[in-house]
Protein backbone atom coordinates (compact mmCIF):
# COMPACT_ATOMS: atom_id res chain seq x y z
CA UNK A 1 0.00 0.00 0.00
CA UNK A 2 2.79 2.15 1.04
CA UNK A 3 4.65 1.93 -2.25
CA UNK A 4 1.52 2.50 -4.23
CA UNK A 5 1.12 6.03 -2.69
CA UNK A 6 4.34 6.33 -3.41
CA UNK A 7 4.23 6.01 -7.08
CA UNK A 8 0.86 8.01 -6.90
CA UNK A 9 3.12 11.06 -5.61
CA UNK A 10 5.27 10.76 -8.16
CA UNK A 11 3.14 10.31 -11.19
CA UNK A 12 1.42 13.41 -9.89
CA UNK A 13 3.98 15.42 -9.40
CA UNK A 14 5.30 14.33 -13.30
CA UNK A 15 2.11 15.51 -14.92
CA UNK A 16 1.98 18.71 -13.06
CA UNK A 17 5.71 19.35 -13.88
CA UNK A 18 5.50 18.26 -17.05
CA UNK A 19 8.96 16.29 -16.99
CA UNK A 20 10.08 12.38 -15.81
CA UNK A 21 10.59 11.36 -12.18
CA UNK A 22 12.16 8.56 -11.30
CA UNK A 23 10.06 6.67 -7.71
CA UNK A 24 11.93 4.48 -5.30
CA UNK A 25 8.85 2.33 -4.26
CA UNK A 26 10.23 -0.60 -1.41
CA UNK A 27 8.34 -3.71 -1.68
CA UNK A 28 7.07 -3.58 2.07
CA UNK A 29 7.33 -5.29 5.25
CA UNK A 30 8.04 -8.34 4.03
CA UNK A 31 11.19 -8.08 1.76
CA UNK A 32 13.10 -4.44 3.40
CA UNK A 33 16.00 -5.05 1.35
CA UNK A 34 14.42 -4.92 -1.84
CA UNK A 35 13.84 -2.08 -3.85
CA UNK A 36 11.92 -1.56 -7.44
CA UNK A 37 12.56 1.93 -9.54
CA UNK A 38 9.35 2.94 -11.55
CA UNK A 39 9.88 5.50 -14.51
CA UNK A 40 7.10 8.09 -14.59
CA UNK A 41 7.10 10.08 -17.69
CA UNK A 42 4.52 12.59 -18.76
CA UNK A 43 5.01 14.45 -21.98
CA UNK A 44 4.56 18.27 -22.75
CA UNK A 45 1.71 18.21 -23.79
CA UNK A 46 0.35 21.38 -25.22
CA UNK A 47 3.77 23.44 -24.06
CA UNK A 48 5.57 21.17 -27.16
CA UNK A 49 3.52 21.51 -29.78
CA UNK A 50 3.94 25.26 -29.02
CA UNK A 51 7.64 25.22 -29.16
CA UNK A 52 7.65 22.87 -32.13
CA UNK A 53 5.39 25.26 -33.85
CA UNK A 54 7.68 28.07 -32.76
CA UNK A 55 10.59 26.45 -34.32
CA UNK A 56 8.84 26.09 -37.80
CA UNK A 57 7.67 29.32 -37.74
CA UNK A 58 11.43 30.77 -36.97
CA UNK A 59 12.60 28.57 -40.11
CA UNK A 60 10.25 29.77 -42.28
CA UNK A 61 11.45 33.79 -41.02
CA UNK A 62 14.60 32.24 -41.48
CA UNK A 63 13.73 31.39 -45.17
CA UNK A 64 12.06 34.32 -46.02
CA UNK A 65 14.66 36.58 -44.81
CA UNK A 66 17.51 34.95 -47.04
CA UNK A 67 15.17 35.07 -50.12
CA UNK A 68 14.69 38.57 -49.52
CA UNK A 69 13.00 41.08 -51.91
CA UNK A 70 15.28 41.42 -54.69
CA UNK A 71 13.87 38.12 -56.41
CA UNK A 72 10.52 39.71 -55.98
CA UNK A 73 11.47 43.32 -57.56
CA UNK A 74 13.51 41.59 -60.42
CA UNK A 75 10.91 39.61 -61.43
CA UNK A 76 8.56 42.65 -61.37
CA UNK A 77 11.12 44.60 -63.54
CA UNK A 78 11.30 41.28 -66.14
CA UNK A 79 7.35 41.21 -66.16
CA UNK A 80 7.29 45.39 -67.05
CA UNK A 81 9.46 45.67 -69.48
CA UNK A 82 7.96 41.82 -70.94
CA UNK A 83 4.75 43.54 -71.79
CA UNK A 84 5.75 47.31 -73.03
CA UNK A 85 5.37 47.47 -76.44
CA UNK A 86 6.31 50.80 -76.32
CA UNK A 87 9.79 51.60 -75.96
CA UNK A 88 11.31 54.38 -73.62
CA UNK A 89 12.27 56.29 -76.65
CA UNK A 90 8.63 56.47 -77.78
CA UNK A 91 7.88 56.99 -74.64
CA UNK A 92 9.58 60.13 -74.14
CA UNK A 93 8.55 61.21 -77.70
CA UNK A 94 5.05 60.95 -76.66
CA UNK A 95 5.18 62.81 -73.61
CA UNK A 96 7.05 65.78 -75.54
CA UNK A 97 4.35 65.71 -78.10
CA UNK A 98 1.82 66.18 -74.60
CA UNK A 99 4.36 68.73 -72.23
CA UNK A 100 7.09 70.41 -74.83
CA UNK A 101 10.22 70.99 -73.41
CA UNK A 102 13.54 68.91 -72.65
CA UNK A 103 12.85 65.21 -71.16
CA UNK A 104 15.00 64.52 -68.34
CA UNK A 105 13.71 61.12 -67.31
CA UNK A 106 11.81 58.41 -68.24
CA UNK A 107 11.07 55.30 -66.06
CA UNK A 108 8.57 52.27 -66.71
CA UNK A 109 7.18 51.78 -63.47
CA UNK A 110 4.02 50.34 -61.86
CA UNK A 111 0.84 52.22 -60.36
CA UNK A 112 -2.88 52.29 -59.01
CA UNK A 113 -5.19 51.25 -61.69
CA UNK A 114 -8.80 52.30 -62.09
CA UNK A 115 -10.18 50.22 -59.84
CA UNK A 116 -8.15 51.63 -57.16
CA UNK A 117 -6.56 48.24 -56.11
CA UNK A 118 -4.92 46.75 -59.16
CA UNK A 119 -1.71 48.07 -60.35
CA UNK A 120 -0.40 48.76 -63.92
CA UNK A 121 3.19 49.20 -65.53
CA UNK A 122 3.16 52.73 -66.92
CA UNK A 123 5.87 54.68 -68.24
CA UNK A 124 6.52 57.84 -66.12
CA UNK A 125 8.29 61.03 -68.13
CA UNK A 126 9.59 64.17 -66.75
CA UNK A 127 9.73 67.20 -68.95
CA UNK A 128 11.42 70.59 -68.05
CA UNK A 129 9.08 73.22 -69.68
CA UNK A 130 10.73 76.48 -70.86
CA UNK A 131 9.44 78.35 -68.06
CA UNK A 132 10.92 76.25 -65.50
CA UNK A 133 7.92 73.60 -64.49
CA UNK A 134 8.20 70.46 -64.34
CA UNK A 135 5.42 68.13 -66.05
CA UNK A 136 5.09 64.67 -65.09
CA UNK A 137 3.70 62.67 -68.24
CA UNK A 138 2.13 59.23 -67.70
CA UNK A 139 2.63 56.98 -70.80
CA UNK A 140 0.78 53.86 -71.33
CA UNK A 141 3.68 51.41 -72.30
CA UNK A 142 0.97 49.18 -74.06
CA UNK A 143 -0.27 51.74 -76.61
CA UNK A 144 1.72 55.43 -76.24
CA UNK A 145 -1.05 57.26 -75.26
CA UNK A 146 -1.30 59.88 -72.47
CA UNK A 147 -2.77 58.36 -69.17
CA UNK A 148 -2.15 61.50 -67.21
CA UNK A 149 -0.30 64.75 -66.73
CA UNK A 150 1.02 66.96 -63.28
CA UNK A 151 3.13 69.81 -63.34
CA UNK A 152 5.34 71.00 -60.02
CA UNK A 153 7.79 73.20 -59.20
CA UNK A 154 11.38 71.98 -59.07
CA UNK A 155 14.44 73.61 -57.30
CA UNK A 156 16.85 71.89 -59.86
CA UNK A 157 16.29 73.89 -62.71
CA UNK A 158 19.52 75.80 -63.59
CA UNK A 159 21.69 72.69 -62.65
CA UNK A 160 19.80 70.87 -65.20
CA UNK A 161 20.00 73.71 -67.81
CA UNK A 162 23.92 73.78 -67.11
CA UNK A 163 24.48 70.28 -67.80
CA UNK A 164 22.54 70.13 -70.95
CA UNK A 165 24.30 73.15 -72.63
CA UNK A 166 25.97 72.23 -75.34
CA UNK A 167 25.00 68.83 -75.43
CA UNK A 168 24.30 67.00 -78.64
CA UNK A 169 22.34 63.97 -77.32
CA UNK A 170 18.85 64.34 -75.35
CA UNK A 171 16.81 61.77 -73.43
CA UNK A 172 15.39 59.41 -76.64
CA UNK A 173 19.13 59.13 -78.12
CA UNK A 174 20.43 57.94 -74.73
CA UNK A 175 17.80 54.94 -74.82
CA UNK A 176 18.32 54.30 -78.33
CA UNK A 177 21.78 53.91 -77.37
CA UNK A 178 21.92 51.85 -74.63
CA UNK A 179 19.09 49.97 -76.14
CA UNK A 180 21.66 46.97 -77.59
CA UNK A 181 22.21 46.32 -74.01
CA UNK A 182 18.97 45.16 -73.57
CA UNK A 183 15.06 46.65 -72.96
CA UNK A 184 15.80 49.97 -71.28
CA UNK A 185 13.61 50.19 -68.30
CA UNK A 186 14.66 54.16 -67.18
CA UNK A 187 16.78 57.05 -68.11
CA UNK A 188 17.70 59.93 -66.50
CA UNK A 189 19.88 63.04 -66.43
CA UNK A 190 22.70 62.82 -63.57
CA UNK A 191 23.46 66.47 -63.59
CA UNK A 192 26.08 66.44 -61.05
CA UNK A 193 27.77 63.72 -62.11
CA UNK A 194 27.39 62.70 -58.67
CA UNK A 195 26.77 58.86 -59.66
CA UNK A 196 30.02 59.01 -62.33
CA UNK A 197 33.26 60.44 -62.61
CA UNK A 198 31.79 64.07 -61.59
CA UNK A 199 30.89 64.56 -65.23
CA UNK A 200 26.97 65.04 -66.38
CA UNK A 201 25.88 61.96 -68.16
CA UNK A 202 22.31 60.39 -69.16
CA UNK A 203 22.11 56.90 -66.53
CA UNK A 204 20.33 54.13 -68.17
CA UNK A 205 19.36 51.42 -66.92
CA UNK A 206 18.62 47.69 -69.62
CA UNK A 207 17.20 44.14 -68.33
CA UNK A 208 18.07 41.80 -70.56
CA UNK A 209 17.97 37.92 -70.48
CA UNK A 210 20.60 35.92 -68.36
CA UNK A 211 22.22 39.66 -67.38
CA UNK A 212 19.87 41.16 -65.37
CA UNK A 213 19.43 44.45 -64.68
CA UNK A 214 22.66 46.42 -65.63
CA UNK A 215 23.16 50.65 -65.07
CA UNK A 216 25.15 52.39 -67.94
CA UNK A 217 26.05 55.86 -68.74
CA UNK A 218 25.44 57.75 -72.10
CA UNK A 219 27.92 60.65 -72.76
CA UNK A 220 25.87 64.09 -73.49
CA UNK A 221 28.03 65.23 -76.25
CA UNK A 222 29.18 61.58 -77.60
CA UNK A 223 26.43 59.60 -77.11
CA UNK A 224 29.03 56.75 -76.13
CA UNK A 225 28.00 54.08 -73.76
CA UNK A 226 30.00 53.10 -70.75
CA UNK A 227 29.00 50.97 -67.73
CA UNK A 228 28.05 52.26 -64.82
CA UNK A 229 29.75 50.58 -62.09
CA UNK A 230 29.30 52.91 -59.55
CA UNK A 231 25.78 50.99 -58.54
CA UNK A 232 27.42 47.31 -59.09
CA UNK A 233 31.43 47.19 -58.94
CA UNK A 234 32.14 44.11 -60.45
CA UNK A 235 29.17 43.05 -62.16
CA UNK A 236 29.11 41.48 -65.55
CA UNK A 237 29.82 45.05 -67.35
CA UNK A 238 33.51 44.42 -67.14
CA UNK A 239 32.59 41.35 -70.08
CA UNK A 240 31.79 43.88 -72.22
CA UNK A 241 34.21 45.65 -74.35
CA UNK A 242 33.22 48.40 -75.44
CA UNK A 243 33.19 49.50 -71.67
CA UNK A 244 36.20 51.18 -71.39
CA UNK A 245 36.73 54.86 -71.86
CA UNK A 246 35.37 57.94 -70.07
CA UNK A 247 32.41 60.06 -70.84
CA UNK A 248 32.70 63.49 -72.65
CA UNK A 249 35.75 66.10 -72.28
C-alpha cells in the first residue's frame, strides 16, 4: 500500500511538472531489502507543440529573410518591361508631343489602376518646360497614349540647364543607345555627375535575359556608352568591351 502512494506522488507530481521522475517504491514489510525503480514520464503536452510550432515558424522567417525582396522586384522589372510594347524612346517622344520641353527622365514603373486596387506598368516622363515647371507625363507602355499629366515646381532647374548646354544627345538618343544592351527600363539626367566620374551623363538602366538588370552611362556630347559601375562594382559590365573609356571632355 505504502509503495503504491508512493508512485501516486510521483506520477502526480510528473504531470503537473511536465517532466520524468524517477520513484523508489520498497516492496514492504516483508522483503526491506528490496527495492523496485518505476519510470514516470509525462510528456509536454500542449507546451511542445507550441515550441515545435515556434521552431517552424522561426525557419520559415529564417527562409524568407535569405530570399529577400530582390527576387521579388527583379521579377517585377522582367514582367514590365515583358509587356511594353512601347519603348522608352517612344515613350519620351510621346510625352514631348503632350508637355514640350527637354525630357529629363523616363522610367517604366508600376501604379494604381482604375479600380483603385490593381496596379499597372506605366511609363513615367519628366519634362522641363521652358518656363521652369516640371510636367510629369504618364505613358501607357501598351499603346503610347497619355494616361495623365502633373506639373510641379522643381528647385533643380539651372543645374539641369547647365548640364545640358551644349550637349548633342537628349533623353530618346540615350535609350536608343543603350538599347543593344537590352530593354531599357529608365533614363535619367545625372546632372552632377554625382553617380560618375563628376561629369553630367544620361544613366540608363537595360534588363536583358541571363544579365539582369545592368546601369550604364550615355555621354551628353558623344552619345558613347560606358557601364556604370558605380551601382554594381564588379558586375558582368567588365565582359563587355566596349566599356572602357570615359564620358565626354
Amino acid at each position: 500500500m505504502k509503495r503504491n502512494i508512493v508512485i501516486a506522488a510521483v506520477t502526480a507530481a510528473a504531470l503537473i511538472g511536465g517532466g520524468t521522475a524517477t520513484a523508489l517504491a520498497t516492496t514492504g514489510d516483508d522483503d526491506p531489502g528490496t527495492t523496485r525503480q518505476s519510470d514516470v514520464r509525462a510528456s509536454g503536452g500542449d507546451d511542445a507543440d507550441d515550441r515545435a510550432g515556434d521552431d517552424a515558424d522561426d525557419r520559415d522567417d529564417s527562409r524568407d529573410d535569405d530570399r529577400g525582396d530582390d527576387g521579388g522586384d527583379d521579377r517585377d522589372d522582367a514582367a514590365r518591361a515583358s509587356s511594353a510594347k512601347v519603348t522608352a524612346a517612344e515613350a519620351v517622344a510621346a510625352a514631348l508631343r503632350e508637355a514640350p520641353g527637354t525630357a529629363v527622365s523616363a522610367e517604366l514603373d508600376d501604379e494604381d489602376g482604375d479600380d483603385g486596387d490593381r496596379e499597372r506598368a506605366v511609363w513615367e516622363v519628366d519634362v522641363l518646360a521652358g518656363d521652369g515647371t516640371r510636367h510629369s507625363v504618364r505613358i501607357d507602355p501598351g499603346t503610347g497614349k497619355v494616361l495623365g499629366s502633373e506639373t510641379d515646381d522643381e528647385d533643380d532647374t539651372d543645374e539641369v540647364r547647365a548640364a545640358l548646354k551644349g550637349s548633342s544627345v537628349d533623353a530618346v538618343e540615350a535609350a536608343k543607345a543603350a538599347a543593344a544592351r537590352g530593354t531599357v527600363t529608365s533614363v535619367e539626367l545625372d546632372e552632377d555627375g554625382h553617380y560618375g566620374d563628376g561629369r553630367a551623363a544620361w544613366e540608363v538602366e537595360t534588363l536583358s535575359s541571363g544579365k539582369g538588370e545592368q546601369d550604364w552611362r550615355v555621354g551628353l556630347k558623344s552619345g558613347e556608352v560606358t557601364a556604370d559601375r558605380s551601382h554594381h562594382s564588379g558586375s558582368d559590365h567588365s565582359d563587355d568591351s566596349d566599356d572602357s573609356g570615359s564620358d565626354d571632355d
